[in-house]
Protein backbone atom coordinates (compact mmCIF):
# COMPACT_ATOMS: atom_id res chain seq x y z
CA UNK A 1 -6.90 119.50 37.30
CA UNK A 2 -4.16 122.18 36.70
CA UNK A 3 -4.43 122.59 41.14
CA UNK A 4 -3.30 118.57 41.15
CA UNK A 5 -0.91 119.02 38.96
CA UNK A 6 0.57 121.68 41.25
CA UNK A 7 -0.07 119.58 44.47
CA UNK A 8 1.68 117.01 42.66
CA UNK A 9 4.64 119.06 42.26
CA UNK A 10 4.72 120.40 45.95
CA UNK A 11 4.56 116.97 47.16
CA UNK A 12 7.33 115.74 45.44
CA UNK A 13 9.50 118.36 46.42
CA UNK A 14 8.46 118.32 50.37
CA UNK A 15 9.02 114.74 49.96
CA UNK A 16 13.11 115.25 48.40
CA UNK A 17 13.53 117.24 51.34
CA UNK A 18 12.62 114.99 53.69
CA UNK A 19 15.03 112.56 52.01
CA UNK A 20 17.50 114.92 51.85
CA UNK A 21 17.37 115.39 55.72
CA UNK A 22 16.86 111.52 56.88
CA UNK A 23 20.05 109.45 57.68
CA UNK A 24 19.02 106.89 55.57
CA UNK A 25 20.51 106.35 52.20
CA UNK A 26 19.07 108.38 49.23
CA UNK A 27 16.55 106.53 47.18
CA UNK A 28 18.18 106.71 43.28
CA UNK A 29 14.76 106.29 41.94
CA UNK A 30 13.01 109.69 40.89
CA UNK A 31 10.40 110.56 43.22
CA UNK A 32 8.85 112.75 40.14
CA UNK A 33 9.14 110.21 37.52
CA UNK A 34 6.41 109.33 35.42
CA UNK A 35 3.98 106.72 36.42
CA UNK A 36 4.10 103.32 34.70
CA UNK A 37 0.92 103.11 32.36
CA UNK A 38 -0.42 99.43 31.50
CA UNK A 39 -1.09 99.34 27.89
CA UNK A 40 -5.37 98.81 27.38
CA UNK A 41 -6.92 97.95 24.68
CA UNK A 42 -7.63 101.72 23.25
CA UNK A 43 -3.84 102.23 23.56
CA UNK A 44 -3.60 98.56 21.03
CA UNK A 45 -5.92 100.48 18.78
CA UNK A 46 -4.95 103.30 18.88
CA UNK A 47 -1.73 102.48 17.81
CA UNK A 48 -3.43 99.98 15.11
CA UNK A 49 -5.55 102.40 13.78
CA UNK A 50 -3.72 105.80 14.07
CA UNK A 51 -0.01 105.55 15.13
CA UNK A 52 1.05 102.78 12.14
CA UNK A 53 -0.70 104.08 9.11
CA UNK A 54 -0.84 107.53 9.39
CA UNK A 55 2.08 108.30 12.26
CA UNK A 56 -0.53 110.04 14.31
CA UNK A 57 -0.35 109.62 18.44
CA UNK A 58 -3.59 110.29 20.22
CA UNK A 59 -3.50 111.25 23.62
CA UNK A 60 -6.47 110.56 25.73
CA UNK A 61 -4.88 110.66 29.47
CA UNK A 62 -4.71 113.92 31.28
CA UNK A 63 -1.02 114.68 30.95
CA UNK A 64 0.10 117.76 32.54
CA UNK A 65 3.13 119.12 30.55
CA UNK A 66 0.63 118.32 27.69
CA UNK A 67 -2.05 120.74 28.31
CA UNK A 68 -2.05 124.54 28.85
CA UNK A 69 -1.31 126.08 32.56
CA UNK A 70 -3.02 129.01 31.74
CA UNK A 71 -6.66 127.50 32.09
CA UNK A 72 -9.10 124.91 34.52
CA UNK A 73 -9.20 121.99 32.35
CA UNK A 74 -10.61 118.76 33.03
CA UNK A 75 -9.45 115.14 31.44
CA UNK A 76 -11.41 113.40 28.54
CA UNK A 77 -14.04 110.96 30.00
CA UNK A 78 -12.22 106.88 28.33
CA UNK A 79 -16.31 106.43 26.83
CA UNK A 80 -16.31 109.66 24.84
CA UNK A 81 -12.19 109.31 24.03
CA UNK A 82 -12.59 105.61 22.57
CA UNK A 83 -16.27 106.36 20.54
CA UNK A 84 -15.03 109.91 19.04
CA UNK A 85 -11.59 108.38 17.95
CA UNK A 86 -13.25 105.88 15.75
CA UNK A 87 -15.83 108.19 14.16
CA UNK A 88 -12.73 111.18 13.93
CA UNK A 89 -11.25 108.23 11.63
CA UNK A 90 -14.27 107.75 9.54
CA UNK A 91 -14.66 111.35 8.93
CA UNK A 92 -11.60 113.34 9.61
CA UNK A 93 -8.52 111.00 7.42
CA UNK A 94 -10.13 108.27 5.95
CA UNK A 95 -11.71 111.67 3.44
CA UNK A 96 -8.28 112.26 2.48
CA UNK A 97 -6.95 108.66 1.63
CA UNK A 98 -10.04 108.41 -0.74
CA UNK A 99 -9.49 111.60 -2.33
CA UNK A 100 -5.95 111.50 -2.69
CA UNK A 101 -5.60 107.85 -3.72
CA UNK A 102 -3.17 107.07 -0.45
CA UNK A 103 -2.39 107.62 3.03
CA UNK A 104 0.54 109.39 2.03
CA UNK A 105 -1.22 112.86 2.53
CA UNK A 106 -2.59 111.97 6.52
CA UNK A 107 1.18 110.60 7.00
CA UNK A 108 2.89 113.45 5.83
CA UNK A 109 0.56 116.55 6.72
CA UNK A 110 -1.98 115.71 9.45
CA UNK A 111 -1.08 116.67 12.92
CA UNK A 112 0.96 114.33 14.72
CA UNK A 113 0.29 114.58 18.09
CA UNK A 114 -3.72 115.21 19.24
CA UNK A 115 -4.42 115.82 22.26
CA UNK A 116 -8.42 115.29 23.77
CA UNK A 117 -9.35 117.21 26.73
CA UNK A 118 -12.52 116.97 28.43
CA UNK A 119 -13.49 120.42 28.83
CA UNK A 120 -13.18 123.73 26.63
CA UNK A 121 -11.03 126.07 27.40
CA UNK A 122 -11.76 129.82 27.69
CA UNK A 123 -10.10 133.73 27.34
CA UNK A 124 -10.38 136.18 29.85
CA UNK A 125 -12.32 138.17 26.98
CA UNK A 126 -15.10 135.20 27.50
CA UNK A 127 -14.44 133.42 24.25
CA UNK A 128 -14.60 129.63 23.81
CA UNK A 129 -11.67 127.83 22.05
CA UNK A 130 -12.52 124.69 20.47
CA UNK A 131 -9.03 123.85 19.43
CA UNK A 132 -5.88 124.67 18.62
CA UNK A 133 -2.46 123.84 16.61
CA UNK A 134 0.92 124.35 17.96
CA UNK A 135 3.99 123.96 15.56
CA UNK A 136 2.34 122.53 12.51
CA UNK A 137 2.95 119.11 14.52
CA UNK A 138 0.19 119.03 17.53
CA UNK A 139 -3.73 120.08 17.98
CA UNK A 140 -5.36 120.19 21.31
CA UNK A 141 -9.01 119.16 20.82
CA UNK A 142 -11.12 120.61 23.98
CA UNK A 143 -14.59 120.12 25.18
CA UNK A 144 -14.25 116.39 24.47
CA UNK A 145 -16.70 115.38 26.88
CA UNK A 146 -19.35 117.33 25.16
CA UNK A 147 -19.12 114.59 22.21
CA UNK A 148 -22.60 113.04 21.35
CA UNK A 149 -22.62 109.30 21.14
CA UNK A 150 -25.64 109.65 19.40
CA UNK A 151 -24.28 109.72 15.41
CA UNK A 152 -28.10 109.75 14.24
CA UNK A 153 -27.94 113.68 15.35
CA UNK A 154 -25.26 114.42 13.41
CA UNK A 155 -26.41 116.55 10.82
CA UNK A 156 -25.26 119.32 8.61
CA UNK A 157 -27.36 122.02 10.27
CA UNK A 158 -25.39 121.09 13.88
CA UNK A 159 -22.68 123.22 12.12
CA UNK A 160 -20.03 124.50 14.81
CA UNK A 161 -19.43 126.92 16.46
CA UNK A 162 -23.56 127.47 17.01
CA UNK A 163 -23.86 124.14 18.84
CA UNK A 164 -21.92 121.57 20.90
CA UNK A 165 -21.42 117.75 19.59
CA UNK A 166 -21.78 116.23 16.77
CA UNK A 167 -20.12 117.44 13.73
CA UNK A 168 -18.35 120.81 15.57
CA UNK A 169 -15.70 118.16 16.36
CA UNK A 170 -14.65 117.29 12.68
CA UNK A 171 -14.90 120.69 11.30
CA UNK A 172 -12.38 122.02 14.53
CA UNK A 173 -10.17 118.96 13.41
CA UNK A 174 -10.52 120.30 9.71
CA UNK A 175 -10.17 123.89 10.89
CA UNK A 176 -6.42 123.42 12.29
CA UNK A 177 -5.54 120.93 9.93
CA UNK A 178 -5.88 123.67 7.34
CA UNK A 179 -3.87 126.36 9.98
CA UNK A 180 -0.92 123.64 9.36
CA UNK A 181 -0.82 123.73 5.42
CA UNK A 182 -1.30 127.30 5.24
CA UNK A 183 2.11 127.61 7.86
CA UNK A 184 3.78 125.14 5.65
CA UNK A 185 3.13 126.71 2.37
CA UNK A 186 1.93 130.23 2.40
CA UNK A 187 -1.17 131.26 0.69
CA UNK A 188 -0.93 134.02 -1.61
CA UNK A 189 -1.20 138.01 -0.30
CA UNK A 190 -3.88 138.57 -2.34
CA UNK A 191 -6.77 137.03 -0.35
CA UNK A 192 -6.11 138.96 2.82
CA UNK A 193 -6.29 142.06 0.65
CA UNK A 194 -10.16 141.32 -0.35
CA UNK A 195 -11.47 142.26 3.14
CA UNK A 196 -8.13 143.64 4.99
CA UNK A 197 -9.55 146.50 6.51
CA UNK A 198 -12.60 144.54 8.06
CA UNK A 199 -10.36 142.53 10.47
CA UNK A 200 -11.06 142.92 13.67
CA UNK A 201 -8.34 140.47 15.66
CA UNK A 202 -10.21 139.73 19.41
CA UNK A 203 -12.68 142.29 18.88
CA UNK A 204 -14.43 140.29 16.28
CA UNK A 205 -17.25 139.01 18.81
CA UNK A 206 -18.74 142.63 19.44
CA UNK A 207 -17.87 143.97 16.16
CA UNK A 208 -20.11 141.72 14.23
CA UNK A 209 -22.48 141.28 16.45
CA UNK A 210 -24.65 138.99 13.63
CA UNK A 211 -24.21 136.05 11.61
CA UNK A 212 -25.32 138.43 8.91
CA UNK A 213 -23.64 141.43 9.79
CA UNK A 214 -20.33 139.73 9.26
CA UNK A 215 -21.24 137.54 6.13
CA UNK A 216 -22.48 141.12 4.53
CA UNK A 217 -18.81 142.42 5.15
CA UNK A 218 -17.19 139.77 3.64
CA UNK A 219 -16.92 136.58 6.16
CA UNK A 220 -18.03 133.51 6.15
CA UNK A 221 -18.22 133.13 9.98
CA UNK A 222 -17.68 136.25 12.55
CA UNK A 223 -14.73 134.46 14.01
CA UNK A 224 -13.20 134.26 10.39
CA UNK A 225 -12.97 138.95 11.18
CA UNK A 226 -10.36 138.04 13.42
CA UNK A 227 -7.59 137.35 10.84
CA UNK A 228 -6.68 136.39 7.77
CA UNK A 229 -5.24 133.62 8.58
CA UNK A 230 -8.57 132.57 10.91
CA UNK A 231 -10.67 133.59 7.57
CA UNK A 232 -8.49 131.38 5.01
CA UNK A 233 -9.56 128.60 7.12
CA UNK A 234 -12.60 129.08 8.03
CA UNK A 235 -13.68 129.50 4.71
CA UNK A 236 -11.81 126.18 3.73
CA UNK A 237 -13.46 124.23 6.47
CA UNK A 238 -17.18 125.97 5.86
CA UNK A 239 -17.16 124.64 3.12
CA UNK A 240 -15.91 121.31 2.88
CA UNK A 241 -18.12 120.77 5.64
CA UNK A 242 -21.52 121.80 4.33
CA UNK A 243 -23.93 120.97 1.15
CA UNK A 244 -23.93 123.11 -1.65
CA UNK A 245 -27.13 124.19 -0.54
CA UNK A 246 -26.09 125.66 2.60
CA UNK A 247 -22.96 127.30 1.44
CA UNK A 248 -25.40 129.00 -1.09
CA UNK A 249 -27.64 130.20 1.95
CA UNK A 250 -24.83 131.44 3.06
CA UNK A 251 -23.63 133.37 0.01
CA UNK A 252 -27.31 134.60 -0.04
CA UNK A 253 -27.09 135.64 3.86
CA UNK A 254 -24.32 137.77 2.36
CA UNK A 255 -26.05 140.13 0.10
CA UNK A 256 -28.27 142.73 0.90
CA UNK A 257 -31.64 142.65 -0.70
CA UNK A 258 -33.24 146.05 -1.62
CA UNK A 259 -36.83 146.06 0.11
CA UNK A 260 -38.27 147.63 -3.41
CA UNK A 261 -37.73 144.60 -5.56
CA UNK A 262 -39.93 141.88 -6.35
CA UNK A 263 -40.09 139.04 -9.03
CA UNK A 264 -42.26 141.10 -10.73
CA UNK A 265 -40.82 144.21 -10.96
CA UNK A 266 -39.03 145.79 -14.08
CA UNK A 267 -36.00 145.24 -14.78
CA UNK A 268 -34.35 148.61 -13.70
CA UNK A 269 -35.16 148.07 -9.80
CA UNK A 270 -32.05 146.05 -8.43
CA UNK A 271 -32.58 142.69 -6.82
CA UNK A 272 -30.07 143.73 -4.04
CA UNK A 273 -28.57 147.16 -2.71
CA UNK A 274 -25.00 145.37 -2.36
CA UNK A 275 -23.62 142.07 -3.05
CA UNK A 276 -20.18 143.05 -1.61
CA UNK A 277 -20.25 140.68 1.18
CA UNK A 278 -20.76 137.73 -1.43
CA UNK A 279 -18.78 138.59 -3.57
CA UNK A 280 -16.08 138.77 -0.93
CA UNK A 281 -16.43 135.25 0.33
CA UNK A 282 -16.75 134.22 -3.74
CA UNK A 283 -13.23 135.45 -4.14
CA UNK A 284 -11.89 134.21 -1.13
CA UNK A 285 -13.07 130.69 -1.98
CA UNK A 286 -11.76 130.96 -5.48
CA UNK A 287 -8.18 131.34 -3.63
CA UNK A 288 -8.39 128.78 -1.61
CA UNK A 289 -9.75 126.44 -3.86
CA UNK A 290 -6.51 127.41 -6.38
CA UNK A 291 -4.58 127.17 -3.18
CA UNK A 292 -5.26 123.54 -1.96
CA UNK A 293 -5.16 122.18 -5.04
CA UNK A 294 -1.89 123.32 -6.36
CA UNK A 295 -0.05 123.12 -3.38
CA UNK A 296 -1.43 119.78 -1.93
CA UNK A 297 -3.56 118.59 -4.23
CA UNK A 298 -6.58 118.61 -2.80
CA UNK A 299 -9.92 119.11 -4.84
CA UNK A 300 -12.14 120.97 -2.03
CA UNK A 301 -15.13 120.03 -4.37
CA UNK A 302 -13.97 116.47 -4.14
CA UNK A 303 -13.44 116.43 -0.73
CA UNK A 304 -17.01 117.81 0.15
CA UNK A 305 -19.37 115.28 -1.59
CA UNK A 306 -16.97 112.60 0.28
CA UNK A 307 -17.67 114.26 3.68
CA UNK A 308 -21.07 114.40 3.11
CA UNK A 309 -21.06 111.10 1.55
CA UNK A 310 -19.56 110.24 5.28
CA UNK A 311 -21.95 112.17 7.18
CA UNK A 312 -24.44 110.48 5.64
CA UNK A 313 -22.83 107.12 6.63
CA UNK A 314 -22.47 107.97 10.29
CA UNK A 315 -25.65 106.83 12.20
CA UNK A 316 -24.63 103.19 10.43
CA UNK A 317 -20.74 103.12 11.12
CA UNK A 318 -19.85 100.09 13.89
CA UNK A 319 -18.50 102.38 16.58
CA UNK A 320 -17.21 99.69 19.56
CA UNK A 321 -16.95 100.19 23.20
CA UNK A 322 -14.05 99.82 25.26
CA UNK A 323 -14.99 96.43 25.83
CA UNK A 324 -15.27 95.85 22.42
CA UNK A 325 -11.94 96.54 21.20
């Protein structure tokens, strides 16, 4: 799509010199000027749904100036745009209005502007980028085309980033949402100090080369190595996004058991040679926890038996078709 774009662009300009060279008068209307778009029925709801309560534009259509140059991106399939707008609803606001008693938090904090495109985007370095935010105000939500229709396999073990569909696309909208509080209102220095000389920036994908390996130095996920800021959210969104039984898997995942203990040994044999790593992510919680509920007042315990209230909820949620609208 980005070679259109720049086909596009030639062909307008070929075609003002051609004007420019013809004896006939100059056309005043802008041979580069943005199509007309008919409104549809997604754009009505959209705008119900999205742009009135909660001053949020979604933008489905394959704009150019929208979207990054720098990679080969292709637009949102309409089937997958209009079904994963409704269920990003259910899950990704409507959490916050119950929790919060109002819209007021969606309408004043969640990213104005998101933008679906139908294919993920990718570093030279090979890595896959699921999302991103840009000025506290706009989140590009790739790989949009890789949404699952199917709500009945949305589960909490599809966790992102280790498979496609399905719940990876709430947690990404969770993940930046979070990047835009913590650039609004700074967390406190004290939680990048836990782990600080663990971070890794890009190099996080072949220095932990394990799930494990990372969790026992401190990290939730191996991406949350690659800074501070990646691991503040990361741990916010693991765990709003999970059961209490998998986040203690996790902090379990993090400790390393010494091969000489048993259930039945004495008591002067240690259960584990380290607990380090979990203790790490314990701490890091504990700040973020503080963090979200003094600063926006949101109760991250709260939050996560609503979400999985939600998830729960899913397979049964009236998601319409275009046609439906």
């Amino acid at each position: 799509m980005k070679k259109i774009c720049l086909y596009l662009t030639t062909l307008a300009l070929l075609s003002v010199i051609v004007v420019g060279c013809s004896e006939e008068k100059l056309n005043l209307n802008s041979v580069v000027a943005d199509p007309l778009i008919d409104e549809n029925a997604f754009d009505r709801w959209l705008y119900t749904n999205f742009v009135q309560p909660y001053n949020v534009a979604i933008e489905y259509r394959f704009v150019c100036n929208d979207v990054p140059i720098n990679y080969d991106l292709a637009p949102a399939e309409l089937d997958k745009s209009v079904n994963l707008a409704q269920a990003m609803l259910f899950m990704a606001l409507q959490p916050y209005d119950t929790i919060t008693g109002s819209k007021n938090f969606n309408w004043t904090t969640f990213p104005k502007f998101i933008n679906y495109v139908g294919s993920a985007a990718y570093n030279n370095n090979g890595i896959r980028i699921l999302g991103t935010a840009e000025d506290g105000i706009k989140v590009i939500l790739y790989a949009v085309n890789e949404w699952t229709t199917r709500l009945d396999t949305v589960m909490h073990n599809h966790f992102y980033p280790m498979t496609q569909g399905g719940i990876r696309f709430f947690s990404t909208i969770h993940h930046e949402l979070a990047h835009i509080m913590h650039q609004r209102k700074l967390y406190t220095p004290d939680f990048k100090d836990i782990t600080k000389l663990n971070y890794t920036g890009d190099e996080w994908n072949g220095t932990w080369n394990t799930l494990s390996v990372a969790r026992r130095n401190g990290f939730i996920s191996r991406y949350a190595s690659s800074s501070d800021r990646e691991d503040f959210v990361e741990t916010y969104t693991h765990f709003i996004m999970t059961t209490p039984e998998w986040w203690e898997e996790a902090l379990e995942s993090a400790r390393v058991p010494n091969p000489a203990w048993t259930e039945t040994s004495p008591n002067d044999v240690p259960r584990y040679l380290s607990t380090t790593g979990a203790d790490a992510i314990i701490a890091k919680l504990d700040i973020v926890q503080k963090y979200m509920l003094s600063e926006w007042g949101i109760d991250m315990i709260a939050l996560r038996a609503e979400i999985t209230r939600r998830i729960g909820l899913l397979p049964s949620v009236n998601i319409k078709t275009f046609n439906e609208l």
